[in-house]
PDB file of N, CA and C in Angstrom:
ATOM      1  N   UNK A   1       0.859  -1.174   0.000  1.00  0.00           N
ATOM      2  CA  UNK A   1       0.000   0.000   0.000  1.00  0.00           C
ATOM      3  C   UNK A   1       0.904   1.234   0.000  1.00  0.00           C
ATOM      4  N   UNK A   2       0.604   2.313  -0.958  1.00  0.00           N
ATOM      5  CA  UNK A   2       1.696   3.337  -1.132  1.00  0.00           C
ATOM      6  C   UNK A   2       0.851   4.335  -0.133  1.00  0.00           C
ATOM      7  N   UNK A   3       1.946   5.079   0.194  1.00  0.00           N
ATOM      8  CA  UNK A   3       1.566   6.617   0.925  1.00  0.00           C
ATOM      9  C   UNK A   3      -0.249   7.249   0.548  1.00  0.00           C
ATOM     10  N   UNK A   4      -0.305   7.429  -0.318  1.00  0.00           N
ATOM     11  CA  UNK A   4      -2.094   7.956  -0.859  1.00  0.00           C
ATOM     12  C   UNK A   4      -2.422   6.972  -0.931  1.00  0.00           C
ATOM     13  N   UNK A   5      -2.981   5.912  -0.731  1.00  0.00           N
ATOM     14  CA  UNK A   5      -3.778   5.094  -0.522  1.00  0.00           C
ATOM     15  C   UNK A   5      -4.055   4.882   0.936  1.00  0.00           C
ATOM     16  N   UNK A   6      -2.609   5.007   1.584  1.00  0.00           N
ATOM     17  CA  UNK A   6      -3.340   5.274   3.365  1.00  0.00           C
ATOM     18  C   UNK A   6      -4.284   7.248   3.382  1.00  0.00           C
ATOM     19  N   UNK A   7      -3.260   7.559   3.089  1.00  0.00           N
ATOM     20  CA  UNK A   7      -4.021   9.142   3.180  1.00  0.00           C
ATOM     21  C   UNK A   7      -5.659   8.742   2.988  1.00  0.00           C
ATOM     22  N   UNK A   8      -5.678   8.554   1.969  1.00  0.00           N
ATOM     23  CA  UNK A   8      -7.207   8.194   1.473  1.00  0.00           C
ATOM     24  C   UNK A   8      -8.437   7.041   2.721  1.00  0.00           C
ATOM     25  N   UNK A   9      -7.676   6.436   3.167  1.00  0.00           N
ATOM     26  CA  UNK A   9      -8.119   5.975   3.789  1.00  0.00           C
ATOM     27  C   UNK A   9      -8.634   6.858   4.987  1.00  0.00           C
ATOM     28  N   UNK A  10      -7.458   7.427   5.545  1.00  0.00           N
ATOM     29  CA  UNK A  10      -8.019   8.338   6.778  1.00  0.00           C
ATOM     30  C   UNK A  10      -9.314   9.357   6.612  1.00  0.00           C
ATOM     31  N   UNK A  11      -8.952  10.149   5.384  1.00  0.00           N
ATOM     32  CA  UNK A  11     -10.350  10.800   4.929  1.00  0.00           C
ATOM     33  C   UNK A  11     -11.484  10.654   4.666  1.00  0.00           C
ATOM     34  N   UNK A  12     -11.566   9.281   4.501  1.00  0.00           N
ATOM     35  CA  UNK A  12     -12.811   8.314   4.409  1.00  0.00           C
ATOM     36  C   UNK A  12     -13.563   7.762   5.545  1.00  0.00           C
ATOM     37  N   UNK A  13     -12.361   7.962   6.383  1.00  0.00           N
ATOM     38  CA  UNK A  13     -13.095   7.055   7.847  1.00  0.00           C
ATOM     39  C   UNK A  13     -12.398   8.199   9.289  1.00  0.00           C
ATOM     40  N   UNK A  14     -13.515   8.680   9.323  1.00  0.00           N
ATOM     41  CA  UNK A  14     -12.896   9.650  10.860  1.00  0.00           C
ATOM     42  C   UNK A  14     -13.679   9.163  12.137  1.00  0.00           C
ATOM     43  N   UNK A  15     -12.646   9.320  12.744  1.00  0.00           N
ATOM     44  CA  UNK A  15     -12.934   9.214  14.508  1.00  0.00           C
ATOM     45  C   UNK A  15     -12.938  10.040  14.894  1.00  0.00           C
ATOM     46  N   UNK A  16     -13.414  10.678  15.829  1.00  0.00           N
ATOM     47  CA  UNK A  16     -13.544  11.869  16.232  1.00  0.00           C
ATOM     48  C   UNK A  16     -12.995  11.924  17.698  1.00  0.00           C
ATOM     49  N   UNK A  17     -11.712  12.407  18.495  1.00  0.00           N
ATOM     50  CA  UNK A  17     -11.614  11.928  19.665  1.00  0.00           C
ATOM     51  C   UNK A  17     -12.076  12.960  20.677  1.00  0.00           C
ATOM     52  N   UNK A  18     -13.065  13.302  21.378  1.00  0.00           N
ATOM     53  CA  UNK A  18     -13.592  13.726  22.623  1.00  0.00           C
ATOM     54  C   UNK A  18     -12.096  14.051  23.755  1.00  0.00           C
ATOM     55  N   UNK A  19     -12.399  15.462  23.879  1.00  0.00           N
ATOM     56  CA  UNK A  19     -10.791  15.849  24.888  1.00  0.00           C
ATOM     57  C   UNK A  19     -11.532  17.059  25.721  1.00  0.00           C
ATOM     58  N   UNK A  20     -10.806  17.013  26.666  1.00  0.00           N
ATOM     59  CA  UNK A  20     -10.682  18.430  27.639  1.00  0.00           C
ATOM     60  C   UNK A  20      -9.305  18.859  26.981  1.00  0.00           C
ATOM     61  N   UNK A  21      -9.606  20.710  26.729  1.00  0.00           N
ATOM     62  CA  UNK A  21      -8.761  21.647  26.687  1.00  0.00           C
ATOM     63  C   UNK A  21      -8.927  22.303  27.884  1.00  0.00           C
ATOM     64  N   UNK A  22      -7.677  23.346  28.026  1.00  0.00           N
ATOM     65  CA  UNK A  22      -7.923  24.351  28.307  1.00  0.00           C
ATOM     66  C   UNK A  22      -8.332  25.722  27.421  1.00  0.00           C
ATOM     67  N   UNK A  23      -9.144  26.429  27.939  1.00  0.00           N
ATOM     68  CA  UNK A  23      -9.525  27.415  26.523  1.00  0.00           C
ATOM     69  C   UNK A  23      -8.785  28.452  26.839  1.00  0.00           C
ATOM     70  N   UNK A  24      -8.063  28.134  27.519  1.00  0.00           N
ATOM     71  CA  UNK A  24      -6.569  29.755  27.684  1.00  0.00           C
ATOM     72  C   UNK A  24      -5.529  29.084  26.812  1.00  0.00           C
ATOM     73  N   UNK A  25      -5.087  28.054  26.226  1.00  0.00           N
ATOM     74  CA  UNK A  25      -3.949  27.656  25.397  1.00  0.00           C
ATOM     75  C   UNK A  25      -4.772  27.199  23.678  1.00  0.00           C
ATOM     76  N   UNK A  26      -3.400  26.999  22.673  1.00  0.00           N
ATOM     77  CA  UNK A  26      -4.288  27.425  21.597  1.00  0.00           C
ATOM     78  C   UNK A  26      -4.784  26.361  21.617  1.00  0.00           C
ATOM     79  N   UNK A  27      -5.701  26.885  19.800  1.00  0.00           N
ATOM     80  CA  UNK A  27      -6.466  25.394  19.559  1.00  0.00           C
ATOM     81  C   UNK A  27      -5.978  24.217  19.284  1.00  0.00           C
ATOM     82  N   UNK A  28      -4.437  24.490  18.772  1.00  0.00           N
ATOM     83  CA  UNK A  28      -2.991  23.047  18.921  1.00  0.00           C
ATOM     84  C   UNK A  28      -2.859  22.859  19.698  1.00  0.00           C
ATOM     85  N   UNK A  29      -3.135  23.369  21.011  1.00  0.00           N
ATOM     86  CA  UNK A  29      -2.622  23.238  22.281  1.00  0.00           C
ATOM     87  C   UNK A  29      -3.282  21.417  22.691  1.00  0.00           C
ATOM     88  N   UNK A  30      -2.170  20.985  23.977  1.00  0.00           N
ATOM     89  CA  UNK A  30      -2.398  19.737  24.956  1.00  0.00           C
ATOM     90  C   UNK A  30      -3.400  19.406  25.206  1.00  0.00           C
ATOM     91  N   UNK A  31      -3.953  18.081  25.056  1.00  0.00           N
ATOM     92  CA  UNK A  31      -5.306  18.262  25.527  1.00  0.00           C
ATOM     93  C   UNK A  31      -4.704  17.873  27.222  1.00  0.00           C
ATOM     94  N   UNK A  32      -5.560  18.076  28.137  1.00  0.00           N
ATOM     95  CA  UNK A  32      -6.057  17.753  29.253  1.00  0.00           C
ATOM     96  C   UNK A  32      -5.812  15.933  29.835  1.00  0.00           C
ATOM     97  N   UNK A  33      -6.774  16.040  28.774  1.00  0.00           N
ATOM     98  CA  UNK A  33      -7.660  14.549  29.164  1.00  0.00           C
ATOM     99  C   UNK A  33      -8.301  14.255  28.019  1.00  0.00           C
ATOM    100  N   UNK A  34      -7.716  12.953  27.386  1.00  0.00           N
ATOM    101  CA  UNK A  34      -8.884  12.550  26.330  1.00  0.00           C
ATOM    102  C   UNK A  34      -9.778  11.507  27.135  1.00  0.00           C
ATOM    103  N   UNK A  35     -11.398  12.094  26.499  1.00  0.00           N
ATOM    104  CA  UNK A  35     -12.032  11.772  27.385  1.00  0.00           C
ATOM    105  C   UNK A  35     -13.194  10.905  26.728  1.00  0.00           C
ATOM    106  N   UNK A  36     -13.134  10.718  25.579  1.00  0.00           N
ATOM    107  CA  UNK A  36     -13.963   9.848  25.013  1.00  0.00           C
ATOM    108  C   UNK A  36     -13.738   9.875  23.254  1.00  0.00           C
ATOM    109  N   UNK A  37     -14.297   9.305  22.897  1.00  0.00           N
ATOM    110  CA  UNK A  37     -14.366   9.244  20.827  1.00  0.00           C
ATOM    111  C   UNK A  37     -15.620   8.914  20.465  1.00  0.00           C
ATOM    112  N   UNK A  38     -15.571   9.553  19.081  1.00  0.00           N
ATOM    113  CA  UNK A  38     -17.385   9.406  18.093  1.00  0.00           C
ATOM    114  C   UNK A  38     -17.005   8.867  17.181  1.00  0.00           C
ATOM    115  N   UNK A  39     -17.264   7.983  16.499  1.00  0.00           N
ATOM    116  CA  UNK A  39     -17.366   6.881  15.119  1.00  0.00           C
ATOM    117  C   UNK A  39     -18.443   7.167  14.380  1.00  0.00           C
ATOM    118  N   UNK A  40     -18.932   8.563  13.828  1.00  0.00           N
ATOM    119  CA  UNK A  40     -19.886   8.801  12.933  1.00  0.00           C
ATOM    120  C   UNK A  40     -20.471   7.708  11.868  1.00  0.00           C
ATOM    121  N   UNK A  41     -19.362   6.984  11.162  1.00  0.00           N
ATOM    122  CA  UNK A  41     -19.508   5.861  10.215  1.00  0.00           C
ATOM    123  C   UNK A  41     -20.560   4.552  10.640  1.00  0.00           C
ATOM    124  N   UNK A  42     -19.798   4.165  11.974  1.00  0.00           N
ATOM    125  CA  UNK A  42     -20.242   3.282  13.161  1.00  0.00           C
ATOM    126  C   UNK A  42     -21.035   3.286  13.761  1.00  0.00           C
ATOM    127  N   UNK A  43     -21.537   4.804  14.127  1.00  0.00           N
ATOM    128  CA  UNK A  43     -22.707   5.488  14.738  1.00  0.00           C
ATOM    129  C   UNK A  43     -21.995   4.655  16.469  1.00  0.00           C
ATOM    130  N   UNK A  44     -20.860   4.995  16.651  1.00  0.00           N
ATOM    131  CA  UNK A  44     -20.379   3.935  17.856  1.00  0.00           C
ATOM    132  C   UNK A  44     -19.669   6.037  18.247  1.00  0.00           C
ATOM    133  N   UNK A  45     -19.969   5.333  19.937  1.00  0.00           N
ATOM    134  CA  UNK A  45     -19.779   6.654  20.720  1.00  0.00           C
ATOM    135  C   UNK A  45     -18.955   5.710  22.284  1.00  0.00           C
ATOM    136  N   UNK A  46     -18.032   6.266  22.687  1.00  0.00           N
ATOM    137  CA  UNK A  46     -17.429   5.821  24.047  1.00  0.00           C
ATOM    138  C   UNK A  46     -17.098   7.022  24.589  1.00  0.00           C
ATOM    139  N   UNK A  47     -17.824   7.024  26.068  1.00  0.00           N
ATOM    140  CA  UNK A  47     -17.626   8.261  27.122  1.00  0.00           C
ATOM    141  C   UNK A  47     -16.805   7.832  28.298  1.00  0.00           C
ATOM    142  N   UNK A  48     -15.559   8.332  28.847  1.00  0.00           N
ATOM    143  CA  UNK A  48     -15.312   7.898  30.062  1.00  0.00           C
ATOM    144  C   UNK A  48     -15.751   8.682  31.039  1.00  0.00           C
ATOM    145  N   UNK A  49     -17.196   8.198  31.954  1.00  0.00           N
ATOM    146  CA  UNK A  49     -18.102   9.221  32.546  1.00  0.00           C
ATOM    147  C   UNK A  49     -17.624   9.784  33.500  1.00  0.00           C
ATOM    148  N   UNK A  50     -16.872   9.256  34.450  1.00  0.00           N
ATOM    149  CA  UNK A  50     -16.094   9.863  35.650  1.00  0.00           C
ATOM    150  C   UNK A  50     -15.292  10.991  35.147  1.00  0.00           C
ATOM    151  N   UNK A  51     -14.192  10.650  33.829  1.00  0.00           N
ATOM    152  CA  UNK A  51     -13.695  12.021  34.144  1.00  0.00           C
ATOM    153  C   UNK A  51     -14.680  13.153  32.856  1.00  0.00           C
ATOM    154  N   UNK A  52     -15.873  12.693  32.295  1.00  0.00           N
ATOM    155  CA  UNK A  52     -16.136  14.252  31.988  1.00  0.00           C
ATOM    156  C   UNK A  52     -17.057  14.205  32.930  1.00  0.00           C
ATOM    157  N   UNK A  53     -17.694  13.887  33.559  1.00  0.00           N
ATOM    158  CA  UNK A  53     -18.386  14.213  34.978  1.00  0.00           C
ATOM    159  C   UNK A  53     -17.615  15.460  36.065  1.00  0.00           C
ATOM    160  N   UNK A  54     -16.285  14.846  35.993  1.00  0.00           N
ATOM    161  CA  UNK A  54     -15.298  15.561  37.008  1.00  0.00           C
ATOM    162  C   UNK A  54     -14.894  16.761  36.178  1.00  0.00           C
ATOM    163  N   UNK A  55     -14.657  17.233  34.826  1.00  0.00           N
ATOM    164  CA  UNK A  55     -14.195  18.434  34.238  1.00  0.00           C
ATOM    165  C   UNK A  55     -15.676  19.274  34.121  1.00  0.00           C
ATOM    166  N   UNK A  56     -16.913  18.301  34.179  1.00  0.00           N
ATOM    167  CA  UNK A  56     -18.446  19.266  34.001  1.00  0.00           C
ATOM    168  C   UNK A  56     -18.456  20.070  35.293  1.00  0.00           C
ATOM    169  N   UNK A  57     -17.974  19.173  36.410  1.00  0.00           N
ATOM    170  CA  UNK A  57     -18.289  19.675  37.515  1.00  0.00           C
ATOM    171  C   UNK A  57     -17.441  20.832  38.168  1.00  0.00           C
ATOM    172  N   UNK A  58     -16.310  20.982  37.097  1.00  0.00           N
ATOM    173  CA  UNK A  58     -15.088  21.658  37.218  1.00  0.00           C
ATOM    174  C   UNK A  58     -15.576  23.377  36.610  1.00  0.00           C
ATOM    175  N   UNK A  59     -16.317  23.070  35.764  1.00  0.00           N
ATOM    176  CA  UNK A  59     -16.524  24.175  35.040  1.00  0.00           C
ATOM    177  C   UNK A  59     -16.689  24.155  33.585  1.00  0.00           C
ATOM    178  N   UNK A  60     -16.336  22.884  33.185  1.00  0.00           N
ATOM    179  CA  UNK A  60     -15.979  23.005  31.233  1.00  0.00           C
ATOM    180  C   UNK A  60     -17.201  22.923  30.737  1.00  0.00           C
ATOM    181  N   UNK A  61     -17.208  23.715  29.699  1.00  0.00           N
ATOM    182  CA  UNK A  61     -18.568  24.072  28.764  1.00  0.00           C
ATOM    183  C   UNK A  61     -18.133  23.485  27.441  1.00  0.00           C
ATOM    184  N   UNK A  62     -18.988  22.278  27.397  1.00  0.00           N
ATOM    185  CA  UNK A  62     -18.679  20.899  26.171  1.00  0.00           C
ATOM    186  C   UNK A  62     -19.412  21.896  24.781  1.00  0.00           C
ATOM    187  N   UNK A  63     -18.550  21.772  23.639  1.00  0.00           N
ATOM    188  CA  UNK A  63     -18.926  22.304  22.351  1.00  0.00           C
ATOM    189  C   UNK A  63     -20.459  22.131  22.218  1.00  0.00           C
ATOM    190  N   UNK A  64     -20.786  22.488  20.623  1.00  0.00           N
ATOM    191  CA  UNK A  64     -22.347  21.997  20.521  1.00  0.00           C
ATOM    192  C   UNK A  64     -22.022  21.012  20.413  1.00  0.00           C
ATOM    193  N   UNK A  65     -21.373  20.006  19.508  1.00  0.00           N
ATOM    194  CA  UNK A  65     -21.991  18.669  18.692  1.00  0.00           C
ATOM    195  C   UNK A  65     -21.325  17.888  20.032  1.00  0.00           C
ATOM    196  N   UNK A  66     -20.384  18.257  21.212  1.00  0.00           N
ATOM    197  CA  UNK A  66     -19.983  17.292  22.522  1.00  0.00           C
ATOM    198  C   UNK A  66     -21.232  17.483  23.165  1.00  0.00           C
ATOM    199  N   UNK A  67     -21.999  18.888  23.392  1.00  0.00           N
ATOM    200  CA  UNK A  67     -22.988  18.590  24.116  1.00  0.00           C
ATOM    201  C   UNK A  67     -23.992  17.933  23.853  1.00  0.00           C
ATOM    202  N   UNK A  68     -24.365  17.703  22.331  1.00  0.00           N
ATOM    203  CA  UNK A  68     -25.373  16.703  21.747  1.00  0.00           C
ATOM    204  C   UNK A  68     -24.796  15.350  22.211  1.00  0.00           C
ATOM    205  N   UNK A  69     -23.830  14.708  21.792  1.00  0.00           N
ATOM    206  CA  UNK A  69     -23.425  13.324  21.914  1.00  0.00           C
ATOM    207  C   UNK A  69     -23.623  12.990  23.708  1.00  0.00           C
ATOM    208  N   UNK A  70     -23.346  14.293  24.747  1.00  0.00           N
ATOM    209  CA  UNK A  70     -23.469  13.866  26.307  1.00  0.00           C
ATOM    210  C   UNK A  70     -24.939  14.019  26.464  1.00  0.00           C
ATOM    211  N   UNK A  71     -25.994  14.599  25.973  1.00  0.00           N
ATOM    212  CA  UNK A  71     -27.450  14.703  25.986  1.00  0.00           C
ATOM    213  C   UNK A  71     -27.976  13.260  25.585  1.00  0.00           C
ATOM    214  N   UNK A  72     -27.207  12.720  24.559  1.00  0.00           N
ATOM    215  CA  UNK A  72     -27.693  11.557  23.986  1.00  0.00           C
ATOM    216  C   UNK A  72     -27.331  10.448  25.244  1.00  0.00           C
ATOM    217  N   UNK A  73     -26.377  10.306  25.395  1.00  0.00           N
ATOM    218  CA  UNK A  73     -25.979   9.544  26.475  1.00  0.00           C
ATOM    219  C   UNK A  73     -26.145   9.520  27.554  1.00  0.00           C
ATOM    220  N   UNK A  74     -27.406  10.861  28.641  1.00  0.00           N
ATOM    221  CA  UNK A  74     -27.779  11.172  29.510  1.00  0.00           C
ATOM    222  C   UNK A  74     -26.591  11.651  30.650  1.00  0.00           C
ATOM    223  N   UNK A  75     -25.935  12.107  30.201  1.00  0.00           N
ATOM    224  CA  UNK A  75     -24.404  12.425  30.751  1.00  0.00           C
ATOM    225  C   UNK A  75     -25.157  13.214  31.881  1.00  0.00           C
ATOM    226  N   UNK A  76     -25.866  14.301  31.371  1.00  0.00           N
ATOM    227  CA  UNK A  76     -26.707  15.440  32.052  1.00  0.00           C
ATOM    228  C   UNK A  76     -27.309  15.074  33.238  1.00  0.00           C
ATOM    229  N   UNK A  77     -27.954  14.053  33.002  1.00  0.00           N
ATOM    230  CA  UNK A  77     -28.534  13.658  34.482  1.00  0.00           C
ATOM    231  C   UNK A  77     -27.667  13.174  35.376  1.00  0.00           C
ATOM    232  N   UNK A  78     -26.902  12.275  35.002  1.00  0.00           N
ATOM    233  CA  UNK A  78     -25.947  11.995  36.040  1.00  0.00           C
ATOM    234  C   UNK A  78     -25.181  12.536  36.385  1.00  0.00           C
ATOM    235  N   UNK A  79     -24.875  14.027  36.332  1.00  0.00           N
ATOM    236  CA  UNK A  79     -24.172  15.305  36.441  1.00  0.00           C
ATOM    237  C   UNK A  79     -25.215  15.603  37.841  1.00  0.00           C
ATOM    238  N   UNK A  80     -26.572  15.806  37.091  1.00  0.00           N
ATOM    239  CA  UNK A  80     -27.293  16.294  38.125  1.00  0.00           C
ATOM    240  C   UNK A  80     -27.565  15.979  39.507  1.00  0.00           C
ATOM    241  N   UNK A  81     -27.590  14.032  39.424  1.00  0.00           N
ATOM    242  CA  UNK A  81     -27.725  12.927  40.362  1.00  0.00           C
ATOM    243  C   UNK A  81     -26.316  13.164  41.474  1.00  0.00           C
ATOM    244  N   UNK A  82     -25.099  14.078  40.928  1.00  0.00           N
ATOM    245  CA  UNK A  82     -23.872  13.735  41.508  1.00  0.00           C
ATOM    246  C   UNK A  82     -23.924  14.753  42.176  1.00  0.00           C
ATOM    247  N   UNK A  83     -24.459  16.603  41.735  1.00  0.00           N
ATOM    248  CA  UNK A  83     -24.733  17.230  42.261  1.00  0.00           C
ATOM    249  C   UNK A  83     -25.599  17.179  43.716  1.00  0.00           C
ATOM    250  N   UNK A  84     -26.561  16.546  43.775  1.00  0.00           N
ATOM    251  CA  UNK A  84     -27.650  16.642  44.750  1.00  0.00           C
ATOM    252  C   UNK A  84     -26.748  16.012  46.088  1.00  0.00           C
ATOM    253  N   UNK A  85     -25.629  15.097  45.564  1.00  0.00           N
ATOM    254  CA  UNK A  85     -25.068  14.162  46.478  1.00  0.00           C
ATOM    255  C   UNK A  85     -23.865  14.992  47.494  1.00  0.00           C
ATOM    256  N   UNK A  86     -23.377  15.880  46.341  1.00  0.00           N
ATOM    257  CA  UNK A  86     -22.608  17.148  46.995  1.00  0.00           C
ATOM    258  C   UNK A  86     -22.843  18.291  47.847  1.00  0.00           C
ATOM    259  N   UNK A  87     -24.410  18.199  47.742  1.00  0.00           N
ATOM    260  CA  UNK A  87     -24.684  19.663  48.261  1.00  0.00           C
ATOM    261  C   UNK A  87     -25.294  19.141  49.646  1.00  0.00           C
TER     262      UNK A  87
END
């Protein structure tokens, strides 16, 4: 398999990987914490709930299409369920 034939491949098939930034460093910048991935193709989604639970509860404000995929997955409530337990 030559060089463009992998290229091609990647463009065809994206993963999408789910991260905590910080939004004070750039948009190249470190992530944090990768914290989950989306398989659009696959329609396949993996959340690791503890730690975006722990960066929601921190303060981080998830993009639109992260906050759709944690709505879908009821991320929200169990944000809420963890809250009540804190206060």
């Amino acid at each position: 398999m030559n060089l463009f034939s992998v290229f091609d491949l990647f463009i065809l098939y994206a993963i999408y990987r789910i991260v905590a930034i910080d939004v004070r460093s750039r948009r190249e910048g470190r992530d944090l914490r990768r914290v989950g991935f989306y398989d659009p193709i696959k329609n396949q989604t993996y959340l690791n709930v503890p730690a975006i639970l722990y960066f929601l509860e921190k303060g981080a404000q998830p993009t639109g299409t992260v906050q759709d995929l944690l709505k879908k997955a009821e991320i929200f409530n169990e944000l809420s369920s963890n809250q009540t337990k804190f206060n």
